[in-house]
PDB file of N, CA and C in Angstrom:
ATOM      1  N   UNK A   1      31.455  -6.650   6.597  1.00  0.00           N
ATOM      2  CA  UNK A   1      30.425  -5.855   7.226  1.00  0.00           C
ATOM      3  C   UNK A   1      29.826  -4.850   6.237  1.00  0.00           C
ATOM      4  N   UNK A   2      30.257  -4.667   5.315  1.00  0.00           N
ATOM      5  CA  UNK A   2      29.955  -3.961   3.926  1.00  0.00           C
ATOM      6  C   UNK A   2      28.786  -4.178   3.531  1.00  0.00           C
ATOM      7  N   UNK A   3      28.572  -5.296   3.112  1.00  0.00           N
ATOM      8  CA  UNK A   3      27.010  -5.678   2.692  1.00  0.00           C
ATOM      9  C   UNK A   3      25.772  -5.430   3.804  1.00  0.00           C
ATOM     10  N   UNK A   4      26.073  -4.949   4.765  1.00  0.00           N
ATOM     11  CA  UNK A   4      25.154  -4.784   5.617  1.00  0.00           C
ATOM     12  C   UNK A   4      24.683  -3.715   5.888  1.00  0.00           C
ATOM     13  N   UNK A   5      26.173  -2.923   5.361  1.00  0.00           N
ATOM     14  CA  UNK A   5      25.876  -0.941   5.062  1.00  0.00           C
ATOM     15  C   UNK A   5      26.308  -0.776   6.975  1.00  0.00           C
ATOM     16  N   UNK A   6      27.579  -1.460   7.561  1.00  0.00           N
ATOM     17  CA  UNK A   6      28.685  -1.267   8.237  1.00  0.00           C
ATOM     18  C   UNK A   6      30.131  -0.839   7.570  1.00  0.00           C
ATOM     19  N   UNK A   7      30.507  -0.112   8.645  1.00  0.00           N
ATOM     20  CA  UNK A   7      32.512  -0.245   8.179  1.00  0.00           C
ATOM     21  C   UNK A   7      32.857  -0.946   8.668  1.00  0.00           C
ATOM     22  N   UNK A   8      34.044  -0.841   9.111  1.00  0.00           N
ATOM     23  CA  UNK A   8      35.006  -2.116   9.698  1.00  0.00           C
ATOM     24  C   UNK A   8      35.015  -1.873  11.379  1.00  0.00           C
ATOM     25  N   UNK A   9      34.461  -0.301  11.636  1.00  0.00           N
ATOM     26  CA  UNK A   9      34.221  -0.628  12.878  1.00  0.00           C
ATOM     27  C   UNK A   9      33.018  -0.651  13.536  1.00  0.00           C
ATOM     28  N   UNK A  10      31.763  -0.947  12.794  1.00  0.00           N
ATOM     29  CA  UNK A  10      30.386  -1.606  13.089  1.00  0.00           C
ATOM     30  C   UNK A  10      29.844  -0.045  12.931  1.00  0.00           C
ATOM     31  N   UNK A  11      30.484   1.093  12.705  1.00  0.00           N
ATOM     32  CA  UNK A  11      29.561   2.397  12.430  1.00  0.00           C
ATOM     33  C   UNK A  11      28.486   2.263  10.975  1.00  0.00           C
ATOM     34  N   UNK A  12      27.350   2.727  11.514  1.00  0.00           N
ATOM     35  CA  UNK A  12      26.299   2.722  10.035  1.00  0.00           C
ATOM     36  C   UNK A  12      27.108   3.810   8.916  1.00  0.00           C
ATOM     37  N   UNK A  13      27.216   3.361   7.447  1.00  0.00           N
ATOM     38  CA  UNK A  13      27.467   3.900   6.661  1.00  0.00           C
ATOM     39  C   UNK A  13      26.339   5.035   6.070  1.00  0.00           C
ATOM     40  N   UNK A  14      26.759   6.338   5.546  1.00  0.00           N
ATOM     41  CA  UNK A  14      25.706   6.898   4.789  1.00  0.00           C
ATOM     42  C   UNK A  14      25.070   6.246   3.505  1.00  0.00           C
ATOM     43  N   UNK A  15      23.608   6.741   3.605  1.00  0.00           N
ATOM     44  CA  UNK A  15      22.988   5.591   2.636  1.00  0.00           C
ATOM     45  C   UNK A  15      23.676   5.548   1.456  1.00  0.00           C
ATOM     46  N   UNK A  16      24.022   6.649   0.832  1.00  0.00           N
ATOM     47  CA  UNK A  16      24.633   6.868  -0.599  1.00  0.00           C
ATOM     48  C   UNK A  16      25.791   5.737  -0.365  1.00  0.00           C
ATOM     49  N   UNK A  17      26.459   5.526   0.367  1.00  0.00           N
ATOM     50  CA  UNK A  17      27.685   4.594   0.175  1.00  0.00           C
ATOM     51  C   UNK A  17      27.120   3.293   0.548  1.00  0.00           C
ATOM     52  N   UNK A  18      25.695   2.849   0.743  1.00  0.00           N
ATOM     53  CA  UNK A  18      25.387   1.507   1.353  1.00  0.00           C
ATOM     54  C   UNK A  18      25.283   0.498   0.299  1.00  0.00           C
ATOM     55  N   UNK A  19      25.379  -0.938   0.275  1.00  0.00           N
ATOM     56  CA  UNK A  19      24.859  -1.631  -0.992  1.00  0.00           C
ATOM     57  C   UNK A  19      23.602  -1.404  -0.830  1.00  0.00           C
ATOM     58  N   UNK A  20      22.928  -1.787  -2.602  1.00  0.00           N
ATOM     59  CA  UNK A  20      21.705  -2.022  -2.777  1.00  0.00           C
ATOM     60  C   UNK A  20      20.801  -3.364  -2.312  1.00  0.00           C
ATOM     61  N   UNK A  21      19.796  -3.087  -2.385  1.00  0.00           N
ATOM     62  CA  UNK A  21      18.527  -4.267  -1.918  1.00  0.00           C
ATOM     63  C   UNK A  21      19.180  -5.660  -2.723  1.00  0.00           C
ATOM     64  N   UNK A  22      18.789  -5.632  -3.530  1.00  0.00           N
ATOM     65  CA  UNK A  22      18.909  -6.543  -4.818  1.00  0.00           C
ATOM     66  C   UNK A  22      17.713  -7.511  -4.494  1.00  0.00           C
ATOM     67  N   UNK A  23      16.878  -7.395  -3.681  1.00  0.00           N
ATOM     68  CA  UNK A  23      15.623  -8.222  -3.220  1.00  0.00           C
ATOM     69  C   UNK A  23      14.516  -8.142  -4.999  1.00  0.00           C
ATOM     70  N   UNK A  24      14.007  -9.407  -5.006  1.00  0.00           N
ATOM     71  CA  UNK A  24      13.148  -9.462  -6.568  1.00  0.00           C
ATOM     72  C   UNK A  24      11.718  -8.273  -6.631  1.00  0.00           C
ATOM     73  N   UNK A  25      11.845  -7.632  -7.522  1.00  0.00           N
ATOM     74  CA  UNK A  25      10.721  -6.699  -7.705  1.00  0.00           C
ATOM     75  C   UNK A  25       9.824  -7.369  -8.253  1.00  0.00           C
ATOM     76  N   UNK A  26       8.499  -6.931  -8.771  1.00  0.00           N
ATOM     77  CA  UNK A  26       7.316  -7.231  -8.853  1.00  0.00           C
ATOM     78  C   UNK A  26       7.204  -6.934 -10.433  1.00  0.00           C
ATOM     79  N   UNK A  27       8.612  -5.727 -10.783  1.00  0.00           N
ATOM     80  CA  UNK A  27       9.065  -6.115 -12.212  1.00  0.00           C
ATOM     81  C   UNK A  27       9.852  -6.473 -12.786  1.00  0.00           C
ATOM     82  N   UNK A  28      10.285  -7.675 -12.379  1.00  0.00           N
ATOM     83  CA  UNK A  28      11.176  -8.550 -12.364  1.00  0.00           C
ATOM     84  C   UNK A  28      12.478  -8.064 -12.368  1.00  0.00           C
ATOM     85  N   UNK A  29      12.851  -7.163 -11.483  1.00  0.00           N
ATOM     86  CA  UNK A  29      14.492  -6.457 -11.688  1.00  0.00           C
ATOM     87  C   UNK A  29      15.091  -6.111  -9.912  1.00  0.00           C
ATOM     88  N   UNK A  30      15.973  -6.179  -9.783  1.00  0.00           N
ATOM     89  CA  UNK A  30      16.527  -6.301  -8.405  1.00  0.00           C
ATOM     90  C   UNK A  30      16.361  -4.488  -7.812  1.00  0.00           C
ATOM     91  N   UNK A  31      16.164  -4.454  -6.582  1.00  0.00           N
ATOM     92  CA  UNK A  31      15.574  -3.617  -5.698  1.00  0.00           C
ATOM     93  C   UNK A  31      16.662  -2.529  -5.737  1.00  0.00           C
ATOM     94  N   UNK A  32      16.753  -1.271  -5.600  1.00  0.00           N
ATOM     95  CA  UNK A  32      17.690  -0.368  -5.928  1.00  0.00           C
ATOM     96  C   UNK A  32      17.770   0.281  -4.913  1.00  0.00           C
ATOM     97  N   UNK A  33      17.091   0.166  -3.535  1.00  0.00           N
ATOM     98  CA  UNK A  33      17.572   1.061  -2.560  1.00  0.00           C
ATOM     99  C   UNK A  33      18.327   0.859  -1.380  1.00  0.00           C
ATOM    100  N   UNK A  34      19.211   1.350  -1.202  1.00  0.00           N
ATOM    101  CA  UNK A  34      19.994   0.732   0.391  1.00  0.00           C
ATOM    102  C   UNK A  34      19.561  -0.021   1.393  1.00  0.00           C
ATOM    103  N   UNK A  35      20.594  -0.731   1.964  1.00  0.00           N
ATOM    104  CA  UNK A  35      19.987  -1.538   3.208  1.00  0.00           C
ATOM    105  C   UNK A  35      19.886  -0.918   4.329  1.00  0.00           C
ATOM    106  N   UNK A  36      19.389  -1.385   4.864  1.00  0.00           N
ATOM    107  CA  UNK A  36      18.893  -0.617   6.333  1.00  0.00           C
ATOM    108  C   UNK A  36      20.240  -1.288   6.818  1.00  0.00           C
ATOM    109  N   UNK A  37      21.085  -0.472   7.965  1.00  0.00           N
ATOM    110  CA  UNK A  37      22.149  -0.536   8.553  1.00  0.00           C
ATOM    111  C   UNK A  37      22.425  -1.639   9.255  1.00  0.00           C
ATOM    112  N   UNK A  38      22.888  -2.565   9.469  1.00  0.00           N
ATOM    113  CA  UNK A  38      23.095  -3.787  10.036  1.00  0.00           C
ATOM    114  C   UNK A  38      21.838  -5.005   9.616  1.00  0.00           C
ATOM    115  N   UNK A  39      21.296  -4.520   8.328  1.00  0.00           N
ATOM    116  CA  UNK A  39      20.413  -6.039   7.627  1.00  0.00           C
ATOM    117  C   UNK A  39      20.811  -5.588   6.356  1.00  0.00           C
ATOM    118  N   UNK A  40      20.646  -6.784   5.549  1.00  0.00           N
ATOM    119  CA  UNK A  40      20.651  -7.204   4.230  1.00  0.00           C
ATOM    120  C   UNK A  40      19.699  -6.914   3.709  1.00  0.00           C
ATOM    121  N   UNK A  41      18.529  -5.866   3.842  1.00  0.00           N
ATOM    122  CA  UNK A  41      17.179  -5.709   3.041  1.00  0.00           C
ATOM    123  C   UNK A  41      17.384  -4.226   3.090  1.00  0.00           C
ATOM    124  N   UNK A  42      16.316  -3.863   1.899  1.00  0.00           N
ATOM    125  CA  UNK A  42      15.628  -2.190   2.605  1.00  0.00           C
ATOM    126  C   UNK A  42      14.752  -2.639   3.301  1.00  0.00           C
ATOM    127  N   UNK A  43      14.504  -1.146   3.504  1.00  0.00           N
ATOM    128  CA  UNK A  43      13.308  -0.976   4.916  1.00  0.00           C
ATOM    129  C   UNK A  43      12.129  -1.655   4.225  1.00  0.00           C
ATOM    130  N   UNK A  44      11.669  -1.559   2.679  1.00  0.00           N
ATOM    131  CA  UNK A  44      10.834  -1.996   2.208  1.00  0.00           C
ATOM    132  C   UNK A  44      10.721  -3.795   2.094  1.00  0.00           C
ATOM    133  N   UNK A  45      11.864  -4.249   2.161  1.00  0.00           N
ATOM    134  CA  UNK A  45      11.991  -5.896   1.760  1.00  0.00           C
ATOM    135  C   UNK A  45      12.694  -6.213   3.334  1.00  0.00           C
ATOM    136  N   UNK A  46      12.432  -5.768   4.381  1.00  0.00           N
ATOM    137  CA  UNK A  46      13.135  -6.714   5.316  1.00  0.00           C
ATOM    138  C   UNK A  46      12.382  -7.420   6.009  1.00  0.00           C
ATOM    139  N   UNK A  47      10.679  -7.240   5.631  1.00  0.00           N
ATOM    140  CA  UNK A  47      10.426  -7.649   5.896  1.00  0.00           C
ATOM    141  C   UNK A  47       9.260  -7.192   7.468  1.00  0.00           C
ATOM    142  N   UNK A  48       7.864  -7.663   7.584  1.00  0.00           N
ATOM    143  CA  UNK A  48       6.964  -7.081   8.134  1.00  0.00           C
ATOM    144  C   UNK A  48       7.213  -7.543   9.765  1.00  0.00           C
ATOM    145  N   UNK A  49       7.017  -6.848  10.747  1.00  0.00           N
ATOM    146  CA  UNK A  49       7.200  -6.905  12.184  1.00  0.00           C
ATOM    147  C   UNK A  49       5.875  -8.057  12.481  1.00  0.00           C
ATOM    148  N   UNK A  50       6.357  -9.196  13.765  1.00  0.00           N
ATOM    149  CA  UNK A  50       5.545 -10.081  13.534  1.00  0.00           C
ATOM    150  C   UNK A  50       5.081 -10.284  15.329  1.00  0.00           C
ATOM    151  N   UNK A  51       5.358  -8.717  15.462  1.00  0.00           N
ATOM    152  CA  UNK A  51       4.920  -8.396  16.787  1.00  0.00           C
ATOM    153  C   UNK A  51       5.228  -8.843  18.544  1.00  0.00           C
ATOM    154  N   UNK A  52       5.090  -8.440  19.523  1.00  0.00           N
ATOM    155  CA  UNK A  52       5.441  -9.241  20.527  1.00  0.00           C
ATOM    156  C   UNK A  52       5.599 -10.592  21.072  1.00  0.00           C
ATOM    157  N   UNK A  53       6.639 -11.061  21.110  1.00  0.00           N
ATOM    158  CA  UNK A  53       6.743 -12.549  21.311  1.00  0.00           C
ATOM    159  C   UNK A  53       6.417 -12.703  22.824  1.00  0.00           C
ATOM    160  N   UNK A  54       6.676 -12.064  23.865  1.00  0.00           N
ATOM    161  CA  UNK A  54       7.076 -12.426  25.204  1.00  0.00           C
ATOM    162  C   UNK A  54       5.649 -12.033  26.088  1.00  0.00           C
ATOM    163  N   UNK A  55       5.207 -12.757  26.966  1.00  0.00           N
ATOM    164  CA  UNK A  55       3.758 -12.378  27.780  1.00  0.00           C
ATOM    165  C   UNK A  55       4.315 -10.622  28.391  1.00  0.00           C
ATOM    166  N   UNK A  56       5.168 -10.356  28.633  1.00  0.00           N
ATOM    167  CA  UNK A  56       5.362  -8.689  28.985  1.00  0.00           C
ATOM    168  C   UNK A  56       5.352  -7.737  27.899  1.00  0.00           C
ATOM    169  N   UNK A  57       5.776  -8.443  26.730  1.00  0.00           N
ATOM    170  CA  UNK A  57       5.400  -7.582  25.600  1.00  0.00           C
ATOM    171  C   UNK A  57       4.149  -7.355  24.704  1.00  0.00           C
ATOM    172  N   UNK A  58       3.438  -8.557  25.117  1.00  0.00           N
ATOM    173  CA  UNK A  58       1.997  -8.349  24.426  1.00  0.00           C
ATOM    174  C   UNK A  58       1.072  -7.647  25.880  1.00  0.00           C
ATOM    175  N   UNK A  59       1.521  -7.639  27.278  1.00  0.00           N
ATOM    176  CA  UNK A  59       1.155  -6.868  27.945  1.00  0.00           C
ATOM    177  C   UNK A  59       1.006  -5.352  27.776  1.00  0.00           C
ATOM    178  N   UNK A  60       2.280  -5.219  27.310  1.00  0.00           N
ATOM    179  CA  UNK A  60       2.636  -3.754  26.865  1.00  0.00           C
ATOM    180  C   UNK A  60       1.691  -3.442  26.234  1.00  0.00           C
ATOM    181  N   UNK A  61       1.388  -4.120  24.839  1.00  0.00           N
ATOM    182  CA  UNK A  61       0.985  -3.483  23.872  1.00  0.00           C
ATOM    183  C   UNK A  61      -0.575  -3.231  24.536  1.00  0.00           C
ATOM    184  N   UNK A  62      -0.959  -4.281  24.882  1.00  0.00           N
ATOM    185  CA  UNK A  62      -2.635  -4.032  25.406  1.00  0.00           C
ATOM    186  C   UNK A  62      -3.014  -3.027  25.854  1.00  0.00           C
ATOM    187  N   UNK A  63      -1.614  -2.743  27.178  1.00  0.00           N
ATOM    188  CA  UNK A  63      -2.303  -1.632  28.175  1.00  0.00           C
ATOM    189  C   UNK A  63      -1.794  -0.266  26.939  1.00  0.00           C
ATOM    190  N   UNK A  64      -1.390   0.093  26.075  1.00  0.00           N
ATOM    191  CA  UNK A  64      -1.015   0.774  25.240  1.00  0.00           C
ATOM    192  C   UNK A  64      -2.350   1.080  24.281  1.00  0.00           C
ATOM    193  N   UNK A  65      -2.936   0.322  23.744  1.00  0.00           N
ATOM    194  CA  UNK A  65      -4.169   0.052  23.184  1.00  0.00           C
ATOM    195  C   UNK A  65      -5.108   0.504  24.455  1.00  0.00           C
ATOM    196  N   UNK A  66      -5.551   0.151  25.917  1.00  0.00           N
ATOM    197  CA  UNK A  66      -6.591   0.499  26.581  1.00  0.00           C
ATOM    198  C   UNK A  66      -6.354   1.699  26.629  1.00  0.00           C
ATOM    199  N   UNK A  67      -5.174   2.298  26.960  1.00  0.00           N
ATOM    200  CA  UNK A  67      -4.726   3.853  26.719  1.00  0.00           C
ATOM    201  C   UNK A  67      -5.177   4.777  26.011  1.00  0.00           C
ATOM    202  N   UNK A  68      -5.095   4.322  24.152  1.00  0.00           N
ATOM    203  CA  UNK A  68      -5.192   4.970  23.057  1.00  0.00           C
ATOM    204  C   UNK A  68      -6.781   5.042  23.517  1.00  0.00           C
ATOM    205  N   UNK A  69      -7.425   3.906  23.825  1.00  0.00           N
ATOM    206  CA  UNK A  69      -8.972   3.837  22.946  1.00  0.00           C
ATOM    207  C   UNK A  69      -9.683   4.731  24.314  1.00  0.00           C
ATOM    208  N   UNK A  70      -9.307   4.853  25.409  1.00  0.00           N
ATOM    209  CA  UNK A  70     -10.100   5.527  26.915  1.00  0.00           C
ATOM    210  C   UNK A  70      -9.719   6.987  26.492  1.00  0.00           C
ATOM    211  N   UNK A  71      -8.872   7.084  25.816  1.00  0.00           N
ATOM    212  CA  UNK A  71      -8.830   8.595  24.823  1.00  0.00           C
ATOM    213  C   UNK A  71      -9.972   8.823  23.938  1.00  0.00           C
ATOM    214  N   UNK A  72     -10.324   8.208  23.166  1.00  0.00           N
ATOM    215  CA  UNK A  72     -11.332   8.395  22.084  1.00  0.00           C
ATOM    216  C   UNK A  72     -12.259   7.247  21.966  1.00  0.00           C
ATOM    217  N   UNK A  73     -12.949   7.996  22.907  1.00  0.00           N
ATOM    218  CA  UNK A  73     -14.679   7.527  23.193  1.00  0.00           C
ATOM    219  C   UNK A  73     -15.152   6.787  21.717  1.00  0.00           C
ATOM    220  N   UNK A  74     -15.912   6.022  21.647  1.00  0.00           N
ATOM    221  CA  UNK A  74     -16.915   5.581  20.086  1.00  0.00           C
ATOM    222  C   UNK A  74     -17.417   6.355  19.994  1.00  0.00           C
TER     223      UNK A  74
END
């Protein structure tokens, strides 16, 4: 559970004690910052949210959006 930046009893570790990314940089050298607590990436490499899967969750988001925008007129 170590590599995931867990202990042995599923508590999140402090970042300083977490492993590193090791995900490929853009200059060719492995990623140096902790994993986000129960994944194998940082927050930066785990990767982009690919949004509501379920018809109640893209509901959500809509009426969330008619919300924001009946706030601020064009």
């Amino acid at each position: 559970m170590h590599e995931i930046g867990l202990d042995k009893q599923g508590t999140p570790l402090p970042p300083s004690k977490r492993p590193r990314c090791g995900a490929n940089t853009r200059a060719d050298g492995a990623c140096r910052w902790p994993v986000v607590a129960g994944k194998r990436r940082c927050r930066f490499h785990g990767g982009a949210s690919t949004g509501p899967k379920t018809t109640a969750g893209r509901a959500q988001v809509a009426e969330a959006q008619r919300k924001r925008w009946s706030r601020h007129p064009g």
